[in-house]
C-alpha atoms as a PDB file:
ATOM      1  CA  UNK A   1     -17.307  -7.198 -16.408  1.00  0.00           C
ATOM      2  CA  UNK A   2     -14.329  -7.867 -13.654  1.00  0.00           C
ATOM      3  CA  UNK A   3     -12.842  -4.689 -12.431  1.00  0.00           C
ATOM      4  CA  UNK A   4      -9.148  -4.067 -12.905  1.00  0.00           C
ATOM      5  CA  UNK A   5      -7.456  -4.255  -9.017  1.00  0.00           C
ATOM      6  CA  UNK A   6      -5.091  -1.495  -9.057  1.00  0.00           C
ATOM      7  CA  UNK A   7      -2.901  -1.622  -5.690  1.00  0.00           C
ATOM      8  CA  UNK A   8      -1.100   2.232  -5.326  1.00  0.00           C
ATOM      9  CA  UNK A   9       1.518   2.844  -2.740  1.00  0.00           C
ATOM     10  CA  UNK A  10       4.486   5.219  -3.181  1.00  0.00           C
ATOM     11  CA  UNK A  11       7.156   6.550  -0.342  1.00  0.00           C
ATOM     12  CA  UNK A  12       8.305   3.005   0.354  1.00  0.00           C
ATOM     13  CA  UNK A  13      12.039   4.117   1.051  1.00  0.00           C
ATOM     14  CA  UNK A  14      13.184   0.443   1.413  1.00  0.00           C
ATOM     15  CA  UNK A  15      16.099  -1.399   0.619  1.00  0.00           C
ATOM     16  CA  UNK A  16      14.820  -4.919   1.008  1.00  0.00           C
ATOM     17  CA  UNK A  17      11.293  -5.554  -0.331  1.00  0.00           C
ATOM     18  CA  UNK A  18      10.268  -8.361   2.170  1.00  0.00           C
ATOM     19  CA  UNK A  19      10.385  -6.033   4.839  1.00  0.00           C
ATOM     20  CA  UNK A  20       6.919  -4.214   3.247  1.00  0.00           C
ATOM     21  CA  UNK A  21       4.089  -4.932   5.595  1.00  0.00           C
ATOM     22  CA  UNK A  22       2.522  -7.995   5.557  1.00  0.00           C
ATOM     23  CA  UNK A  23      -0.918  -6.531   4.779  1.00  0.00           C
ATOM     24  CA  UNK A  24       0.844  -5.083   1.711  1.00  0.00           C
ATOM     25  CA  UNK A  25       1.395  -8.388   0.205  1.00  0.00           C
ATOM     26  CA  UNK A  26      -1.969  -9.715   1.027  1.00  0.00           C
ATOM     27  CA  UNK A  27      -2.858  -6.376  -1.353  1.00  0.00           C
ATOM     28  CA  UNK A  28      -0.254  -7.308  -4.154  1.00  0.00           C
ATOM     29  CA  UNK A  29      -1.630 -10.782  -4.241  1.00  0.00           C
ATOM     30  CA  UNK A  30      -5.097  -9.513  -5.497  1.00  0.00           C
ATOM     31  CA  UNK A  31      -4.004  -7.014  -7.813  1.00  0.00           C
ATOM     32  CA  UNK A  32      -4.205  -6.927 -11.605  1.00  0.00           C
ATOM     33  CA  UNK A  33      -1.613  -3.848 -11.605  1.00  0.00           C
ATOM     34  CA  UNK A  34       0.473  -2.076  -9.071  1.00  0.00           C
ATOM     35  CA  UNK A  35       1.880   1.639  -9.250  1.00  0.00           C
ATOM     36  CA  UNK A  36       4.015   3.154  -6.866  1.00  0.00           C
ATOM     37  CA  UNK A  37       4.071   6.956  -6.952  1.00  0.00           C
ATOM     38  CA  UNK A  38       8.144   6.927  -6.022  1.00  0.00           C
ATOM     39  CA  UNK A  39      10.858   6.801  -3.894  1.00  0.00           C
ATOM     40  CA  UNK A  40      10.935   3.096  -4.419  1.00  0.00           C
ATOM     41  CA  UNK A  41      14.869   3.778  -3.676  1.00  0.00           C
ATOM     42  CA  UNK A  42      16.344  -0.018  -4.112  1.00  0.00           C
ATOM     43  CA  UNK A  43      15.763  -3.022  -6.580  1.00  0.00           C
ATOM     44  CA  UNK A  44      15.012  -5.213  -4.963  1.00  0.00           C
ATOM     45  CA  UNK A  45      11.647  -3.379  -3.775  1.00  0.00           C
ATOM     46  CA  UNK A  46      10.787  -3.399  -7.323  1.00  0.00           C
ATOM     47  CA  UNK A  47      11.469  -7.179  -8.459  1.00  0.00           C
ATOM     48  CA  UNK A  48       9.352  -8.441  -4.801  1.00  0.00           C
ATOM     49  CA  UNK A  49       6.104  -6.129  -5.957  1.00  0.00           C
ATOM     50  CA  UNK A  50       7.282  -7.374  -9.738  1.00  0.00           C
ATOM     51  CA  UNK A  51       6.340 -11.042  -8.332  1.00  0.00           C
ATOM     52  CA  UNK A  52       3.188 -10.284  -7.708  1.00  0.00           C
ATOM     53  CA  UNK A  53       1.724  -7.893 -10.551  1.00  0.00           C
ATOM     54  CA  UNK A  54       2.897  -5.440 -13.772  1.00  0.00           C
ATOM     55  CA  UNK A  55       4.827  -2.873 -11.381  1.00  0.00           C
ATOM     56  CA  UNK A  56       4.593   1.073 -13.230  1.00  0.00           C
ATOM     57  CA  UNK A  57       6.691   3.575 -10.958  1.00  0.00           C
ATOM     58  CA  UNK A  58       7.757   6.780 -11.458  1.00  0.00           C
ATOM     59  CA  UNK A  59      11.083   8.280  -9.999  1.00  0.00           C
ATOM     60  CA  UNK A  60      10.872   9.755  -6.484  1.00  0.00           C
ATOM     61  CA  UNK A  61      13.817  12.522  -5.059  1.00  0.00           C
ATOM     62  CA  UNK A  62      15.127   9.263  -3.417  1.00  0.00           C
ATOM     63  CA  UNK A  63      15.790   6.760  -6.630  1.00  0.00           C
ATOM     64  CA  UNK A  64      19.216   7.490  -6.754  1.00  0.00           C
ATOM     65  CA  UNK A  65      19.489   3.991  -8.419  1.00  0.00           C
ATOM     66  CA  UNK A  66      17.000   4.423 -10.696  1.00  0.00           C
ATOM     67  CA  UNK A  67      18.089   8.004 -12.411  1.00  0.00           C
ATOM     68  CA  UNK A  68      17.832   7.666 -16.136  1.00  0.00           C
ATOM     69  CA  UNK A  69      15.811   4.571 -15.899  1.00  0.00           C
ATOM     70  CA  UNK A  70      12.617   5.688 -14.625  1.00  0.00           C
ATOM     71  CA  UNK A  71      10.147   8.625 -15.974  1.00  0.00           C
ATOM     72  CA  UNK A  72       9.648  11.987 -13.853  1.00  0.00           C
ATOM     73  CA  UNK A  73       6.036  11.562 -14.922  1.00  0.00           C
ATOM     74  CA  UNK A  74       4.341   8.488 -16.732  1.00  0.00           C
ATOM     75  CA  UNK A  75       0.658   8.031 -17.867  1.00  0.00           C
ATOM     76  CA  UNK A  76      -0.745   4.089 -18.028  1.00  0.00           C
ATOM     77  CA  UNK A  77      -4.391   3.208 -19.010  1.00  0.00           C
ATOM     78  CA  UNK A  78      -5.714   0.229 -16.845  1.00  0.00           C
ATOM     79  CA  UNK A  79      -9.782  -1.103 -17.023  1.00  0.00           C
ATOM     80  CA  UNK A  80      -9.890   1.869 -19.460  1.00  0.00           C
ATOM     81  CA  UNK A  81      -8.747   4.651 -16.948  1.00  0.00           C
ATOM     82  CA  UNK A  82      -6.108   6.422 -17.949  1.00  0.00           C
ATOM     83  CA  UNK A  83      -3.780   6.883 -14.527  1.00  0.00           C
ATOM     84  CA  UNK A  84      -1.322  10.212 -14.617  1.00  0.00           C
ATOM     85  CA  UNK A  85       1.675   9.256 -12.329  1.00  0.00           C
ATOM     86  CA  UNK A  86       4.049  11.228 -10.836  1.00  0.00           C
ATOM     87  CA  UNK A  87       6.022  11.529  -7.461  1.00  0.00           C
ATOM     88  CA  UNK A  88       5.773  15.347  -6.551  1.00  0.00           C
ATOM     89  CA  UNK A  89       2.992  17.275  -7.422  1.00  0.00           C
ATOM     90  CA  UNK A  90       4.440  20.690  -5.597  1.00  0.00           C
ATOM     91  CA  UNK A  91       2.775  22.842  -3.491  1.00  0.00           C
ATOM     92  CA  UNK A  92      -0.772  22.473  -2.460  1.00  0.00           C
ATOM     93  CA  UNK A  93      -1.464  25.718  -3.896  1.00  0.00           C
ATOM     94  CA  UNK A  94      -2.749  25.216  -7.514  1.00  0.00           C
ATOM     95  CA  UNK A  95      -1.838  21.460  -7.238  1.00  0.00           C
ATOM     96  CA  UNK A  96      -4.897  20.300  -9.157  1.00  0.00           C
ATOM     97  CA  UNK A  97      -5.013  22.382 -11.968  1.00  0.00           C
ATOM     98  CA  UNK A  98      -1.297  21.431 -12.341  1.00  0.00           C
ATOM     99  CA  UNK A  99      -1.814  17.874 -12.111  1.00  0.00           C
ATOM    100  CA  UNK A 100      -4.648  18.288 -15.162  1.00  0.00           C
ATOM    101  CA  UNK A 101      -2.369  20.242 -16.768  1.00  0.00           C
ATOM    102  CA  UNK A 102       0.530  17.419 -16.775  1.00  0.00           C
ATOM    103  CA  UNK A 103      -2.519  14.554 -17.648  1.00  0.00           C
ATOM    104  CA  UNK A 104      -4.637  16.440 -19.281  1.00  0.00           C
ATOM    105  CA  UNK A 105      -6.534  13.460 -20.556  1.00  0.00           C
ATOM    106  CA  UNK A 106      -6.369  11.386 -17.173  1.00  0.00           C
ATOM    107  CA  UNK A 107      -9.225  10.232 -14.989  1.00  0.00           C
ATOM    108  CA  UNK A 108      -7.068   9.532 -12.332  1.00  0.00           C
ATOM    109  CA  UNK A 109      -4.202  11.401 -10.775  1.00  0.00           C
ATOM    110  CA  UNK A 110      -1.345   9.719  -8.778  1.00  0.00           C
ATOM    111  CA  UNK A 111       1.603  11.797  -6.849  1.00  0.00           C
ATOM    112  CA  UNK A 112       3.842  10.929  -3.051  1.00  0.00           C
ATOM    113  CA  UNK A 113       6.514  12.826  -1.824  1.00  0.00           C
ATOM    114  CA  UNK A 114       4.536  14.050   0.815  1.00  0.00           C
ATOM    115  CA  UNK A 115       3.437  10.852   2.555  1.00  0.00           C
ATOM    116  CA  UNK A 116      -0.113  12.646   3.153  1.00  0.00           C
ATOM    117  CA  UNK A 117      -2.968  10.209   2.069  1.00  0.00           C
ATOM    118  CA  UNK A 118      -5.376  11.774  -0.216  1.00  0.00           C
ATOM    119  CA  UNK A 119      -7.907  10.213  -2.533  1.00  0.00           C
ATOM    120  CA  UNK A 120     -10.263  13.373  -3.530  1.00  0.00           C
ATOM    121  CA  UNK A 121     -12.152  14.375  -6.462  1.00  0.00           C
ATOM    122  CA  UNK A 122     -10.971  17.692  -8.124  1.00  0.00           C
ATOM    123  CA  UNK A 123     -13.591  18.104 -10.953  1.00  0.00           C
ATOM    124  CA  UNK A 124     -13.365  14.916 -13.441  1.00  0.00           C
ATOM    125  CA  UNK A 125     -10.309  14.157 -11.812  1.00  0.00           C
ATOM    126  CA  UNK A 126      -9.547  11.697  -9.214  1.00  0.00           C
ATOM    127  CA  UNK A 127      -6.790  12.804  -7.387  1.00  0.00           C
ATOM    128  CA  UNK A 128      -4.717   9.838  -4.829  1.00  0.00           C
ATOM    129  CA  UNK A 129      -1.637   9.900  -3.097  1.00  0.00           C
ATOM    130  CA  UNK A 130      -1.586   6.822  -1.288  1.00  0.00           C
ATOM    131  CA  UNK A 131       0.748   7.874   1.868  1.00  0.00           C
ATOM    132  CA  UNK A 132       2.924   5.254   2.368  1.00  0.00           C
ATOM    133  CA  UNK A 133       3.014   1.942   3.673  1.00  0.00           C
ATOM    134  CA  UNK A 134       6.027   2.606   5.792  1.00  0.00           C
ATOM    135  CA  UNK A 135       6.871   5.926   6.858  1.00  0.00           C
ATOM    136  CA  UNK A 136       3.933   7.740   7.960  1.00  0.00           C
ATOM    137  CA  UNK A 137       5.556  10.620   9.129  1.00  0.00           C
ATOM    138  CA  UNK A 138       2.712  13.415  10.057  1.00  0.00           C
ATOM    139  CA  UNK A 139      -0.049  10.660   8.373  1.00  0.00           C
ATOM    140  CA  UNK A 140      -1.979   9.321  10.975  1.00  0.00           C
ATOM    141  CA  UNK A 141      -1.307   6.117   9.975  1.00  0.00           C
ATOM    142  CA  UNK A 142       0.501   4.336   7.343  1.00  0.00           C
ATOM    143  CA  UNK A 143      -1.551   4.034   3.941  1.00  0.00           C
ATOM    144  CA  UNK A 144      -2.045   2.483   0.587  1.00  0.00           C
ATOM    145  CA  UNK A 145      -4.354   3.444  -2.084  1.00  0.00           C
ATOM    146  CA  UNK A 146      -6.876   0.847  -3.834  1.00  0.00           C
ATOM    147  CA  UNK A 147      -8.508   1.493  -6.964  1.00  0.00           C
ATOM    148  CA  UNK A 148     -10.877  -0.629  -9.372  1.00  0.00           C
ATOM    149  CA  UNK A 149     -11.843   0.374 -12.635  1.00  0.00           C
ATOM    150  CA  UNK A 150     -14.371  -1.487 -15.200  1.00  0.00           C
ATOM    151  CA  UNK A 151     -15.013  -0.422 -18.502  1.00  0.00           C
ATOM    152  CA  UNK A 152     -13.128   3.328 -18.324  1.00  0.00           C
ATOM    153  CA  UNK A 153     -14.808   3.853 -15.081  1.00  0.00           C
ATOM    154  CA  UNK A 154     -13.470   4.047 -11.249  1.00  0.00           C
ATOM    155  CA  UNK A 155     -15.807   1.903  -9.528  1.00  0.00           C
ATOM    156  CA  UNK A 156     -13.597   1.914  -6.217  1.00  0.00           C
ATOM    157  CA  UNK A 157     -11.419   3.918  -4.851  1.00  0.00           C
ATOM    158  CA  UNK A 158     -10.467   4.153  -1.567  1.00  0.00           C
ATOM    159  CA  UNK A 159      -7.171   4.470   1.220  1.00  0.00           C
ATOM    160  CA  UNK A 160      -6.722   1.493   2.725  1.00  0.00           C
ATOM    161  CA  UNK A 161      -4.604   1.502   6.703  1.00  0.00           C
ATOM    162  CA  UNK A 162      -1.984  -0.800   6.968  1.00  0.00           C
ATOM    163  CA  UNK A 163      -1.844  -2.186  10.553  1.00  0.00           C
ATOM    164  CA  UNK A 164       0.745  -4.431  10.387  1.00  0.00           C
END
């Protein structure tokens, strides 16, 4: 079977979508889906990704615009992987068992806010924040998350440095 190309980024904090990073769009191109963990913060972020792919995102501290039109938390089932999304996850203290406990049937688990890449396995759970793609701030380096999933299973998952 073809995987499902699932392209995660979050923490965009943009007002104009064509300044995302070139490398970014060379990403959205060959994705089947693309979910951004929040703090999208403009439009017009939304309809450039929206050119490329089915855009899910959840609502970040920063989507002032977006308040009453976007979930807190959201759950979307892509390649038959279930994908729990959400922009803060809290403190790093019991942040697995609360992410199972808001998806509690989800193979994979997205969250932001902090802009700290992750992409870890917490029992049967896949755990990813993707960083972001443009405001690293104590990340080493700007990041996006890319997933595949075939037939219910993650067959790829991985944080992907954006250089440019």
């Amino acid at each position: 079977m073809t995987p499902t190309c699932v392209l995660v980024l979050g923490d965009t904090h943009l007002r104009d979508g064509a300044r995302l990073p070139a490398q970014v769009f060379e990403l959205a191109e060959r994705a089947d889906a693309i979910l951004h963990t929040g703090d999208i913060v403009e439009e017009d972020v939304l309809a450039v990704l929206r050119a490329f792919a089915p855009v899910t995102v959840v609502l970040g501290n920063n989507d002032y615009a977006f308040i009453g039109r976007l979930p807190e938390r959201v759950t979307v089932t892509l390649g038959g992987v279930e994908f729990g999304m959400v922009h803060d996850a809290g403190a790093t203290a019991g942040r697995f068992a609360r992410l199972r406990s808001w998806f509690p049937t989800a193979n994979v688990a997205l969250y932001g806010h902090s802009h700290d890449p992750e992409c870890s396995l917490a029992g049967d759970l896949l755990v990813v924040n993707p960083g972001s793609p443009t405001q690293r701030r104590r990340a080493p380096q700007h990041t996006v998350a890319w997933l595949e999933a075939t037939d219910g299973v993650i067959t790829e998952a991985h944080l992907v440095e954006i250089t440019g």
